[in-house]
PDB file of N, CA and C in Angstrom:
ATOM      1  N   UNK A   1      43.742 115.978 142.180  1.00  0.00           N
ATOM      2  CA  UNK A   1      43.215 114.922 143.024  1.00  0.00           C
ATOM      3  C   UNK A   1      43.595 113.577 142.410  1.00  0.00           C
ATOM      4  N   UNK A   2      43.952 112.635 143.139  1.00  0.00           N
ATOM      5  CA  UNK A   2      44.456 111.344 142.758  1.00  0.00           C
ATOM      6  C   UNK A   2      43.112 110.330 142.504  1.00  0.00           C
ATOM      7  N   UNK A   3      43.518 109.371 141.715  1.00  0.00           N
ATOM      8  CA  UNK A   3      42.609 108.755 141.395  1.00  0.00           C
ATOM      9  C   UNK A   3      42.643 107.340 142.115  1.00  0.00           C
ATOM     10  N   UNK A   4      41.172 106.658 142.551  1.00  0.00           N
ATOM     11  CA  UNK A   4      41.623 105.067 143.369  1.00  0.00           C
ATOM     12  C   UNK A   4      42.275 104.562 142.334  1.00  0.00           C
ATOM     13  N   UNK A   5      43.144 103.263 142.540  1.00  0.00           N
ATOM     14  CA  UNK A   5      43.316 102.293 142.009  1.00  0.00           C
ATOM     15  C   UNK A   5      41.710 101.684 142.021  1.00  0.00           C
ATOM     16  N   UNK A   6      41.507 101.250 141.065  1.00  0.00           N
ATOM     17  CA  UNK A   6      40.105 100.654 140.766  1.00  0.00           C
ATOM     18  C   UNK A   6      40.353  99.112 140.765  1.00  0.00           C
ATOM     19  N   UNK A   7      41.385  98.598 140.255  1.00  0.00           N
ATOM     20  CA  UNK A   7      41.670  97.087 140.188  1.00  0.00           C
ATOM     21  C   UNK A   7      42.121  96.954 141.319  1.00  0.00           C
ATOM     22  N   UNK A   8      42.783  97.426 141.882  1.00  0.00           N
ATOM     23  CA  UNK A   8      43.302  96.538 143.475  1.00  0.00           C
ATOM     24  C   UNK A   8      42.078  96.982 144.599  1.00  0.00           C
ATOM     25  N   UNK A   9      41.446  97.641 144.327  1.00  0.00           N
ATOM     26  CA  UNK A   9      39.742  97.876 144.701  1.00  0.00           C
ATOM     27  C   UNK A   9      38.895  96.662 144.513  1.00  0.00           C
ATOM     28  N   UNK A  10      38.764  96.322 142.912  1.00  0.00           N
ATOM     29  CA  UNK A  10      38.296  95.260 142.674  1.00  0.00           C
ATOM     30  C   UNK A  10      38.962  93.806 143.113  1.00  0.00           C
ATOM     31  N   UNK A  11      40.298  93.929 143.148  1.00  0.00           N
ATOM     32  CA  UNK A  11      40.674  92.354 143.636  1.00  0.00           C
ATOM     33  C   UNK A  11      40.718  92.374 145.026  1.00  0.00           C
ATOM     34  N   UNK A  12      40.374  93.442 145.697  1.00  0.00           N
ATOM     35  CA  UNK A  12      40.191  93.212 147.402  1.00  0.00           C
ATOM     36  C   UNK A  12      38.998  92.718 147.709  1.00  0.00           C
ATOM     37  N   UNK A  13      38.069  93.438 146.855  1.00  0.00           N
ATOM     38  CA  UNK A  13      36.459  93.033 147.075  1.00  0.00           C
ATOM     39  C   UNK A  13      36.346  91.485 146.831  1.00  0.00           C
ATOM     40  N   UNK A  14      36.664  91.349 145.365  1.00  0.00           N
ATOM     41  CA  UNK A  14      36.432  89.750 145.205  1.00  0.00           C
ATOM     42  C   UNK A  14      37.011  89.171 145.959  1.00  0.00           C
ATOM     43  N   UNK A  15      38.475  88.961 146.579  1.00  0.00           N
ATOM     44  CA  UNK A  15      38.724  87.858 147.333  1.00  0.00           C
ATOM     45  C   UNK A  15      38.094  88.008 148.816  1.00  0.00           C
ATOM     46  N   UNK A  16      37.635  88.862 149.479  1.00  0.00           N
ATOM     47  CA  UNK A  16      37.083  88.866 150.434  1.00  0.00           C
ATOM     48  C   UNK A  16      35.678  88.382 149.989  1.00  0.00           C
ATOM     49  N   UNK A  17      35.023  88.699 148.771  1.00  0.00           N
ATOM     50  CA  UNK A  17      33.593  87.753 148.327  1.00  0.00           C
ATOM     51  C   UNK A  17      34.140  86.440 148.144  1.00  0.00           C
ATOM     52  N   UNK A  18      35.017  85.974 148.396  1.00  0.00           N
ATOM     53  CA  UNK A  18      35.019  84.324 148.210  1.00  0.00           C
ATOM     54  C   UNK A  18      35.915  83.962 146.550  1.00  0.00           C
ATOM     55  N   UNK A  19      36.140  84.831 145.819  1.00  0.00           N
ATOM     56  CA  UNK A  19      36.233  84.530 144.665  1.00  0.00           C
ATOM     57  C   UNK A  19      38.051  84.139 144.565  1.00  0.00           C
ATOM     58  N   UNK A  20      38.644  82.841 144.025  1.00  0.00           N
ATOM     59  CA  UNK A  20      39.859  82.535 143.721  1.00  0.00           C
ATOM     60  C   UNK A  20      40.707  83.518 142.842  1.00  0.00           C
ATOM     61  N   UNK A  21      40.416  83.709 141.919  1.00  0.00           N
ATOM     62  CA  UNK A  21      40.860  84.431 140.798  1.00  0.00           C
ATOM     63  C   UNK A  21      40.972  85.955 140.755  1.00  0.00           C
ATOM     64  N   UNK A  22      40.809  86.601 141.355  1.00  0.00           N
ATOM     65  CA  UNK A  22      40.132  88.110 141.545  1.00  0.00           C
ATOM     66  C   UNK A  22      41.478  89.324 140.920  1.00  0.00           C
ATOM     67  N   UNK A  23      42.417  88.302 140.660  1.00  0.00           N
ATOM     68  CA  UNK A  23      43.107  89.272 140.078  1.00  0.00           C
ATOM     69  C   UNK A  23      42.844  89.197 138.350  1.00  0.00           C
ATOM     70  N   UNK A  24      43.058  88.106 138.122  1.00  0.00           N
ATOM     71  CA  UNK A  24      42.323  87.631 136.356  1.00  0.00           C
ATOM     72  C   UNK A  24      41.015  88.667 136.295  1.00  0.00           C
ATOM     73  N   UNK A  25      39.996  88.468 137.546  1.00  0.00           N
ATOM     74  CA  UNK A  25      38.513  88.726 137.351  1.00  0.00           C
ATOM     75  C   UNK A  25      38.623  90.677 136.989  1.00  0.00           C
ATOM     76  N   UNK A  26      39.119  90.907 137.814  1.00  0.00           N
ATOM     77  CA  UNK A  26      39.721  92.727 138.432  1.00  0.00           C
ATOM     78  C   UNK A  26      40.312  93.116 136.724  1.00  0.00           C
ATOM     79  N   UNK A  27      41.283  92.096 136.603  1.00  0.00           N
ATOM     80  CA  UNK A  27      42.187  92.742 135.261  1.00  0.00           C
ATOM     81  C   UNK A  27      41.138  92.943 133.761  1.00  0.00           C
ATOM     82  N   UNK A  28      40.118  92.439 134.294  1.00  0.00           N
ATOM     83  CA  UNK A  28      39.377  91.961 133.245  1.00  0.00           C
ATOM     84  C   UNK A  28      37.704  93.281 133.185  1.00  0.00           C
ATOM     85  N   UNK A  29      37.428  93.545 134.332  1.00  0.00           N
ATOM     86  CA  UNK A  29      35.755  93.814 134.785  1.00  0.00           C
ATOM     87  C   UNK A  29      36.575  95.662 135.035  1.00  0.00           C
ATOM     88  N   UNK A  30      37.811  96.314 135.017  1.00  0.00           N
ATOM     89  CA  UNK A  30      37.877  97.929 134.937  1.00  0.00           C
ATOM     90  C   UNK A  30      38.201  97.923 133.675  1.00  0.00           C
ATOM     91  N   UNK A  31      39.025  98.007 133.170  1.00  0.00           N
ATOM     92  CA  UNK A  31      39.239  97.669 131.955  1.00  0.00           C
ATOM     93  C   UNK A  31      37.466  97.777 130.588  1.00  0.00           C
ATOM     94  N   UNK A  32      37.177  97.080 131.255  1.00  0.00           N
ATOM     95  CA  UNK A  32      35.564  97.080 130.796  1.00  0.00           C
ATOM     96  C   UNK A  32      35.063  98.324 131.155  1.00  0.00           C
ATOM     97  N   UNK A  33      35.006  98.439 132.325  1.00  0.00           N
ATOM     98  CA  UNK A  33      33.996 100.055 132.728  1.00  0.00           C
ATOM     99  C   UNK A  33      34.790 100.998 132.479  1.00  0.00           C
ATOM    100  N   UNK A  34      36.219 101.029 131.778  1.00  0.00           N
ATOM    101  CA  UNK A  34      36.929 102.125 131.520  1.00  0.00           C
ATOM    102  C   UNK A  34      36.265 102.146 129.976  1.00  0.00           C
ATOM    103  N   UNK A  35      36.139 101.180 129.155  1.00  0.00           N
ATOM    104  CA  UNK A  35      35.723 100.780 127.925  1.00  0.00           C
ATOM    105  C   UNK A  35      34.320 101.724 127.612  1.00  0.00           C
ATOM    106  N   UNK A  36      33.184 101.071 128.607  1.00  0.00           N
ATOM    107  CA  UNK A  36      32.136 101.591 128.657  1.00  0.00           C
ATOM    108  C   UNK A  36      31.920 103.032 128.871  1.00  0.00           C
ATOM    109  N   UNK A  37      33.048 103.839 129.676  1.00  0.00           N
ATOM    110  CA  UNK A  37      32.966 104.624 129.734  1.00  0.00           C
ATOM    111  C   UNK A  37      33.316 105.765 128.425  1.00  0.00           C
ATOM    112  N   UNK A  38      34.500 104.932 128.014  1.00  0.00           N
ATOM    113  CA  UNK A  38      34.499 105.913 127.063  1.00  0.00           C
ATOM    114  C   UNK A  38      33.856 105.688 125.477  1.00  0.00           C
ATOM    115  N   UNK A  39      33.181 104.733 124.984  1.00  0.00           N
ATOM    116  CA  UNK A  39      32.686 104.011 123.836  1.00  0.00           C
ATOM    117  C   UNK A  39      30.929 104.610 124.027  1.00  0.00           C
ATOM    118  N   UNK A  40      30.545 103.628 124.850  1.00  0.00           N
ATOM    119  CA  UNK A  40      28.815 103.915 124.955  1.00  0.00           C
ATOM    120  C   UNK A  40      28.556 105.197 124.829  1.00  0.00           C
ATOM    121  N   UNK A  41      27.365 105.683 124.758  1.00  0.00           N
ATOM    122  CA  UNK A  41      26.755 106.949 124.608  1.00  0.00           C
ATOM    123  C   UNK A  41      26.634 107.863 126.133  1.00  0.00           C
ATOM    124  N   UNK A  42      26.303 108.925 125.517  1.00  0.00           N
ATOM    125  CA  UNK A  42      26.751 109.620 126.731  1.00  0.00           C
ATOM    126  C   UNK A  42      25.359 110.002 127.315  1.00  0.00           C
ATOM    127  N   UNK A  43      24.924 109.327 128.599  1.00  0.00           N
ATOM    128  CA  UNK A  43      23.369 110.180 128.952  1.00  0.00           C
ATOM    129  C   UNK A  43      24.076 110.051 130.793  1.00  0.00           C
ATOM    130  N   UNK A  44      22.754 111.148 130.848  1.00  0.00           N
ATOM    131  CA  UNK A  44      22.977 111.724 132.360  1.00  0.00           C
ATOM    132  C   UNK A  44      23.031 110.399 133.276  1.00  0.00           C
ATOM    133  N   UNK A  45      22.398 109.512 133.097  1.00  0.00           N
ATOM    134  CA  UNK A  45      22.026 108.513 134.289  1.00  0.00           C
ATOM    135  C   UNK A  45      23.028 106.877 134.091  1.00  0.00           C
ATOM    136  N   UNK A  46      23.956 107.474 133.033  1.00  0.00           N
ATOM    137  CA  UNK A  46      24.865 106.238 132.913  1.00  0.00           C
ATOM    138  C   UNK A  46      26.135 106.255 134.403  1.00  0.00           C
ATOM    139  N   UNK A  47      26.156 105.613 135.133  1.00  0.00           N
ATOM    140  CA  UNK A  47      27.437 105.518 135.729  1.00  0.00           C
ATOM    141  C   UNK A  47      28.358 104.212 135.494  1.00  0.00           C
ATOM    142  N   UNK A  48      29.866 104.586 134.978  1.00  0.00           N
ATOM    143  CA  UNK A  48      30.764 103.616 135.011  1.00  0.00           C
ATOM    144  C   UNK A  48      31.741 103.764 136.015  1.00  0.00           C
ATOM    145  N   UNK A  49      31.710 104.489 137.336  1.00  0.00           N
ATOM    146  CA  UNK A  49      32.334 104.588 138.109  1.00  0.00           C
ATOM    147  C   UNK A  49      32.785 103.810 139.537  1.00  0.00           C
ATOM    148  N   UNK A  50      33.373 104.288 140.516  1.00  0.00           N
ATOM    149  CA  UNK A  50      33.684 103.332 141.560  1.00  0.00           C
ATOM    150  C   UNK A  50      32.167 102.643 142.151  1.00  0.00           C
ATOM    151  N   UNK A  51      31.075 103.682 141.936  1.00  0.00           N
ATOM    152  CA  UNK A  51      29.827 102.946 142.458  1.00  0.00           C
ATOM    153  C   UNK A  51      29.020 101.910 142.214  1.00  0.00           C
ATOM    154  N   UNK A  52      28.988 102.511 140.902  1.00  0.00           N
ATOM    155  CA  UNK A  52      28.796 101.003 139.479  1.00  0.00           C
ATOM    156  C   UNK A  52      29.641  99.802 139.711  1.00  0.00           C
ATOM    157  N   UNK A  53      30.803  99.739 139.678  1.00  0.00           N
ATOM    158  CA  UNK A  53      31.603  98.608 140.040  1.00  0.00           C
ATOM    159  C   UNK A  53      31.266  98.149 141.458  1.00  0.00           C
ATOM    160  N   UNK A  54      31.166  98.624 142.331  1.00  0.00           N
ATOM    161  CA  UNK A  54      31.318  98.067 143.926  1.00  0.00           C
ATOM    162  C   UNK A  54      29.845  96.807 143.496  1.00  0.00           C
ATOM    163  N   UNK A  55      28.798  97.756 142.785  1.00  0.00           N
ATOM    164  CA  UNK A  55      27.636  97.328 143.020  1.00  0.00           C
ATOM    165  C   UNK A  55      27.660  95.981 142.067  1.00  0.00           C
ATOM    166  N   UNK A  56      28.104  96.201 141.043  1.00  0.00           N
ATOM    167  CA  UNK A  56      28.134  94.499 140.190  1.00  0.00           C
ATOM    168  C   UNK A  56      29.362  93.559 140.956  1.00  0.00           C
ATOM    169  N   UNK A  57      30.567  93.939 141.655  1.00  0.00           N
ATOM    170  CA  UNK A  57      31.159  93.019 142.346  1.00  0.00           C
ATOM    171  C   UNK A  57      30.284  92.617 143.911  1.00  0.00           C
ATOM    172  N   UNK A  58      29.650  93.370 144.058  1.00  0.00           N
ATOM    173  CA  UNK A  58      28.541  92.534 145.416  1.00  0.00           C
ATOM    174  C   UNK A  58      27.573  91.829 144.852  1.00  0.00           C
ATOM    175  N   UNK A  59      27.320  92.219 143.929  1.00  0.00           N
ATOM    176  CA  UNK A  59      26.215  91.258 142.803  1.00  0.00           C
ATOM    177  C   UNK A  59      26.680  89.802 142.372  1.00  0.00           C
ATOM    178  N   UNK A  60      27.928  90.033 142.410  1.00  0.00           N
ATOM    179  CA  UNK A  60      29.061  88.624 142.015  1.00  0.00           C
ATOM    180  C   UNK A  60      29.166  88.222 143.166  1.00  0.00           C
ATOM    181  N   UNK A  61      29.347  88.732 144.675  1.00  0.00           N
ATOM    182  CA  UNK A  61      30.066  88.007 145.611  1.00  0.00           C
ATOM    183  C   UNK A  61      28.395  87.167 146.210  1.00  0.00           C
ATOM    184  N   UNK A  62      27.477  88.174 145.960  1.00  0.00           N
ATOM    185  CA  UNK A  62      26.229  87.068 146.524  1.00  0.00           C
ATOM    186  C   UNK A  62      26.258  86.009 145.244  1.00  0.00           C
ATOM    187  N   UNK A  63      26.098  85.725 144.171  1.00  0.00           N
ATOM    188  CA  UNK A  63      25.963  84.661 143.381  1.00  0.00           C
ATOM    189  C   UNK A  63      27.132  83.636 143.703  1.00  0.00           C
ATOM    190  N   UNK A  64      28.635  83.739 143.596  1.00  0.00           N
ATOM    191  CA  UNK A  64      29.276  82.988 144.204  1.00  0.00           C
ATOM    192  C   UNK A  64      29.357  82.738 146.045  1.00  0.00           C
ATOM    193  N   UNK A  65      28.273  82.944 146.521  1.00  0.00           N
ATOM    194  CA  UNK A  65      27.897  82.751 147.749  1.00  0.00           C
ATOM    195  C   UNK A  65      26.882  81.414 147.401  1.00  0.00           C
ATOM    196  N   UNK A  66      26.102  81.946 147.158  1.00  0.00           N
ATOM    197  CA  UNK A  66      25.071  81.005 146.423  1.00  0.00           C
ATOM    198  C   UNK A  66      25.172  79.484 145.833  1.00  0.00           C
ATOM    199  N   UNK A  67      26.494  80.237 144.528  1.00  0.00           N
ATOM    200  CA  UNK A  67      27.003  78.874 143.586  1.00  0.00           C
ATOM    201  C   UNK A  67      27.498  78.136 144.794  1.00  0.00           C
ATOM    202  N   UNK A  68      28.679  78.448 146.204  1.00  0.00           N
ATOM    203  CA  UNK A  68      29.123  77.676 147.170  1.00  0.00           C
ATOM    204  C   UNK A  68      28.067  76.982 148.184  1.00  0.00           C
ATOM    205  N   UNK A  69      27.078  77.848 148.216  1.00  0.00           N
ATOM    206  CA  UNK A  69      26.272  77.189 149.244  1.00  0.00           C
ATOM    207  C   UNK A  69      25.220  75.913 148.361  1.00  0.00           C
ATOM    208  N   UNK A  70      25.153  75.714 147.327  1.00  0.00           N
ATOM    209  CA  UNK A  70      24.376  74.533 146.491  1.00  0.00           C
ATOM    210  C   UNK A  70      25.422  73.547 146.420  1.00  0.00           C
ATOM    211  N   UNK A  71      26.491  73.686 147.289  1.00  0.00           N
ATOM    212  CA  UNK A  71      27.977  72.560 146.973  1.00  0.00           C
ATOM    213  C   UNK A  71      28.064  72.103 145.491  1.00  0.00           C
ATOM    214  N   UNK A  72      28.112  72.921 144.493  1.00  0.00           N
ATOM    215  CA  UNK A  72      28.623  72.716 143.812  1.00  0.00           C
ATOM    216  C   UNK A  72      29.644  72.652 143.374  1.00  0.00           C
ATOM    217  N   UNK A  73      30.328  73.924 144.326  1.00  0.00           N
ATOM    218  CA  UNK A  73      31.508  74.764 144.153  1.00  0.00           C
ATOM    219  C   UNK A  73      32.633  74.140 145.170  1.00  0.00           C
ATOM    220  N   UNK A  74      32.240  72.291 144.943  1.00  0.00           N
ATOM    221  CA  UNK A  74      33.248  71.863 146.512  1.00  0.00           C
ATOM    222  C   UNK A  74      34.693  71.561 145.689  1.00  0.00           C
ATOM    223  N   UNK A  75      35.151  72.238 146.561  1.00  0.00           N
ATOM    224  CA  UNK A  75      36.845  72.341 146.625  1.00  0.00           C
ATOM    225  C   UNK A  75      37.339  71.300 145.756  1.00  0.00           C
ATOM    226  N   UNK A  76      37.253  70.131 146.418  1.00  0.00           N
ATOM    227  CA  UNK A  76      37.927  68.408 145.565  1.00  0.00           C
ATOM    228  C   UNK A  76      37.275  67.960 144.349  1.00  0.00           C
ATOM    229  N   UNK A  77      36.136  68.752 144.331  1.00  0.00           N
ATOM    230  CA  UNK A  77      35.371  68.161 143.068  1.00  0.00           C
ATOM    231  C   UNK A  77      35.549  69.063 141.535  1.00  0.00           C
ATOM    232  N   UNK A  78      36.332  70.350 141.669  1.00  0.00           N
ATOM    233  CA  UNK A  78      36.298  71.100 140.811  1.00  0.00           C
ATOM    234  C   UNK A  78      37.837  71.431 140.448  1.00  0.00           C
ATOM    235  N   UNK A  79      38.429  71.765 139.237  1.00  0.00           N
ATOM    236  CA  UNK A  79      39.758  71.996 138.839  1.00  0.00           C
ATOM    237  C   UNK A  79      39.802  73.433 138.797  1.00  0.00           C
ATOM    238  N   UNK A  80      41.208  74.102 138.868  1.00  0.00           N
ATOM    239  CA  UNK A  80      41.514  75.743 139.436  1.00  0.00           C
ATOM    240  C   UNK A  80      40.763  76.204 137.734  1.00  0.00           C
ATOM    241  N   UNK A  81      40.730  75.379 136.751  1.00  0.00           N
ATOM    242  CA  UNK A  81      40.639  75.788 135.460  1.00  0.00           C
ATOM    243  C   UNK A  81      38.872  75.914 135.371  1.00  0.00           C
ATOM    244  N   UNK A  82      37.927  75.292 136.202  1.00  0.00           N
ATOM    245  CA  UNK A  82      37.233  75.261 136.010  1.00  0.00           C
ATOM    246  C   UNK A  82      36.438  76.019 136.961  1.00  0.00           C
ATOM    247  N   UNK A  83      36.996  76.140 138.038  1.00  0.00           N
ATOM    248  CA  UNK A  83      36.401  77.369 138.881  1.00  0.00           C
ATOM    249  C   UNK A  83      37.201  78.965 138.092  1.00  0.00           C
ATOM    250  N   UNK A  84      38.067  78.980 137.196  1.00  0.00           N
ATOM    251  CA  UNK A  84      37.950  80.016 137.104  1.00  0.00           C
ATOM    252  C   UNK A  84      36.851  80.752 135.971  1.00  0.00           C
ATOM    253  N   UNK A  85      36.415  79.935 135.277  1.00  0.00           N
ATOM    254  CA  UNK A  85      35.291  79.588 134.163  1.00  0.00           C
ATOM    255  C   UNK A  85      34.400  79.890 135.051  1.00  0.00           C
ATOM    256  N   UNK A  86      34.484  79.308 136.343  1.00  0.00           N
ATOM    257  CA  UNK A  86      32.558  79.513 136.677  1.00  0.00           C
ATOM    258  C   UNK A  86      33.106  81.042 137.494  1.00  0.00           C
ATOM    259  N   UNK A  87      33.843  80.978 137.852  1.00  0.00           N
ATOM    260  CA  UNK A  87      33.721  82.853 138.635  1.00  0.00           C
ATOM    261  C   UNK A  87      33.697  83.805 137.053  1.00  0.00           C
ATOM    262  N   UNK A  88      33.950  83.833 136.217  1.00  0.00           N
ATOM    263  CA  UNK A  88      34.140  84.274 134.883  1.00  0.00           C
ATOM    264  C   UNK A  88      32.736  84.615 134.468  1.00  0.00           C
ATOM    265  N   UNK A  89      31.907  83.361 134.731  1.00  0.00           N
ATOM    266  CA  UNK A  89      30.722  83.187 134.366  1.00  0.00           C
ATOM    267  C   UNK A  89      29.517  84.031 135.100  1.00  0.00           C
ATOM    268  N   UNK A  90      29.920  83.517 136.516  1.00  0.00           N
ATOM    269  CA  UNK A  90      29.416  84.582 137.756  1.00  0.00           C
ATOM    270  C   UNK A  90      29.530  85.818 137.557  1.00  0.00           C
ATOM    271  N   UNK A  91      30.356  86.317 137.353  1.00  0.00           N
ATOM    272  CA  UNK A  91      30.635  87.965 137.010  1.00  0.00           C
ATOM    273  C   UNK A  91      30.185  88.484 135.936  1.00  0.00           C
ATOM    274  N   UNK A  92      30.189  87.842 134.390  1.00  0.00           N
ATOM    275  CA  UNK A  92      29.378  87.753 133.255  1.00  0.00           C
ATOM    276  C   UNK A  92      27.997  88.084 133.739  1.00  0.00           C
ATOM    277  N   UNK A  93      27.315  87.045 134.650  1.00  0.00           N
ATOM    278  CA  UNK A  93      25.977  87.464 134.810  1.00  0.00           C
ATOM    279  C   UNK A  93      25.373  88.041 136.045  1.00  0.00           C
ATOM    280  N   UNK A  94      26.412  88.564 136.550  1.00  0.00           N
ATOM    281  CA  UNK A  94      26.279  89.956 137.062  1.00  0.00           C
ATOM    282  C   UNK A  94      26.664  91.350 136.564  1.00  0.00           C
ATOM    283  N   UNK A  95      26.763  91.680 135.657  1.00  0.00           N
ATOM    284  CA  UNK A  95      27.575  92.454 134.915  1.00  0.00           C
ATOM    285  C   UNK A  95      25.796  92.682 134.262  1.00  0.00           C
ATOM    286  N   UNK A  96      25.068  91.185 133.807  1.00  0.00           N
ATOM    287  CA  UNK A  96      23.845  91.841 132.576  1.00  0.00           C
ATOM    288  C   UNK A  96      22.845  91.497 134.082  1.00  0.00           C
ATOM    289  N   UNK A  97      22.952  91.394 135.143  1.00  0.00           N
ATOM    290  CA  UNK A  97      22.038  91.644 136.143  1.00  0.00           C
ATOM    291  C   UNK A  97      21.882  93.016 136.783  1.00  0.00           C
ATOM    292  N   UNK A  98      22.871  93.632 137.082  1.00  0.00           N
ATOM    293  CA  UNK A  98      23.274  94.890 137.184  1.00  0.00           C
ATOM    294  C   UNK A  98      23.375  96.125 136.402  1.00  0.00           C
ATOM    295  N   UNK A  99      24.380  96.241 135.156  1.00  0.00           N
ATOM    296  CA  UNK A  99      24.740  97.046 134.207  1.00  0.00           C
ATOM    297  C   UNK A  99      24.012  97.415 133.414  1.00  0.00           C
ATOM    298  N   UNK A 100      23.560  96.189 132.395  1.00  0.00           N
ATOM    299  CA  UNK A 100      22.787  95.907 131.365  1.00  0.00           C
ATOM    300  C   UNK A 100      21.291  96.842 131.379  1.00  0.00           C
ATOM    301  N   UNK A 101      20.595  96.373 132.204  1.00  0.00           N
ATOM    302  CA  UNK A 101      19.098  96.843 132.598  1.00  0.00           C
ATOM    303  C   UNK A 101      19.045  99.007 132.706  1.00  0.00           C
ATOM    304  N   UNK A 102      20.287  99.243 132.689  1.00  0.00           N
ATOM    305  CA  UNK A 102      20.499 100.457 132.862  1.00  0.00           C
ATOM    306  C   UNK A 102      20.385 101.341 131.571  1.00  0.00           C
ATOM    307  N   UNK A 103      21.115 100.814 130.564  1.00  0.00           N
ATOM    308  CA  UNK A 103      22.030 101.157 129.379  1.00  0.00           C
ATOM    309  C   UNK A 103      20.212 101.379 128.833  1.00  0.00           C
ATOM    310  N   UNK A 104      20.681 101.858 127.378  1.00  0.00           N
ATOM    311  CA  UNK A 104      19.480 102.092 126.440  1.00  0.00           C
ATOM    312  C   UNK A 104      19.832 100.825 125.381  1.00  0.00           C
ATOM    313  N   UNK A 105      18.791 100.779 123.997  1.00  0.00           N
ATOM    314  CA  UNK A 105      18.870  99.389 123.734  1.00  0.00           C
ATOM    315  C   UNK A 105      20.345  99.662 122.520  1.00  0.00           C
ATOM    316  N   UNK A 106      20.468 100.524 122.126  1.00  0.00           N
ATOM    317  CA  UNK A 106      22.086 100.584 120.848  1.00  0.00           C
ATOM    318  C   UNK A 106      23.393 100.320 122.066  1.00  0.00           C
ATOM    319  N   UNK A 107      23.152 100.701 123.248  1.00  0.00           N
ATOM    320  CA  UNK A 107      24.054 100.763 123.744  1.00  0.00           C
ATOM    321  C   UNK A 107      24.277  99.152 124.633  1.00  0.00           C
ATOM    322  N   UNK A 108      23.529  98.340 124.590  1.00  0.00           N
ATOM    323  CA  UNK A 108      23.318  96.667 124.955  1.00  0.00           C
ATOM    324  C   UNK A 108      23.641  96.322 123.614  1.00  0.00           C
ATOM    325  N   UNK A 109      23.200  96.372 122.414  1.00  0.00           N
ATOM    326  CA  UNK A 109      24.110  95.709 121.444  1.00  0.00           C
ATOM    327  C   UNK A 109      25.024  95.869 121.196  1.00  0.00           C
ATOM    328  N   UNK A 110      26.201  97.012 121.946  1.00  0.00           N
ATOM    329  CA  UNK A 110      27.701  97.097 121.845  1.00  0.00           C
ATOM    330  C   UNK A 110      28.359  96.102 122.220  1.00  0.00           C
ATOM    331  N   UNK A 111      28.006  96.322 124.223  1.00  0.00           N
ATOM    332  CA  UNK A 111      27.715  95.154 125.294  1.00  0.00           C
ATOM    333  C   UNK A 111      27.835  94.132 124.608  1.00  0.00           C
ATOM    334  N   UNK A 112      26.801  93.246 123.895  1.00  0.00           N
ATOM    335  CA  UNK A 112      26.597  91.953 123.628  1.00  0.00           C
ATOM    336  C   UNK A 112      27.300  91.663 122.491  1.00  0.00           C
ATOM    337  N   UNK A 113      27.559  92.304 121.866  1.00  0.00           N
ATOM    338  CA  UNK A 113      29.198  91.838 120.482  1.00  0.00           C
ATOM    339  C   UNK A 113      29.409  91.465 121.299  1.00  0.00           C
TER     340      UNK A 113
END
């Protein structure tokens, strides 16, 4: 059985959530849950899979919904260098809004190195 592409999964989701960068963001957020998957400890109720991901990139696409709707996020007022910092950031704290709360506590101080 073939496996998804997980990153062109992830950079479809983000740019349809609004996000500029989603290929940087994608190259960056499987890579990680491939990490997690194989490093962290192993218990029944951990998932690092396509479900886990969908669910922290909708977690990201409502916060950069959000960050856009407080106009912060206006087009002329921000540099490509600095929106990619704040989607970076967005995904960061969806990642410990989502992920984090799951894990046990040795396995959040891996995480947080």
């Amino acid at each position: 059985m073939s496996q998804p592409d997980r990153e062109l999964i992830a950079q479809v989701m983000l740019f349809s959530q609004g996000f500029r960068h989603a290929e940087i963001l994608a190259s960056k957020i499987v890579p990680f849950f491939e990490m997690c998957q194989e490093q962290l400890s192993t218990q029944s109720h951990y998932d690092f899979g396509l479900r886990a991901l969908k669910s922290v990139l909708l977690r990201a696409g409502i916060s950069i919904r959000e960050y856009l709707a407080i106009g912060t996020g206006n087009d002329n007022a921000e540099t490509a260098g600095q929106r990619a910092q704040t989607e970076l950031a967005l995904m960061v704290r969806s990642l410990e809004e989502t992920l984090v709360p799951k894990l046990l506590g040795n396995d959040v101080a891996l995480i947080k190195r």
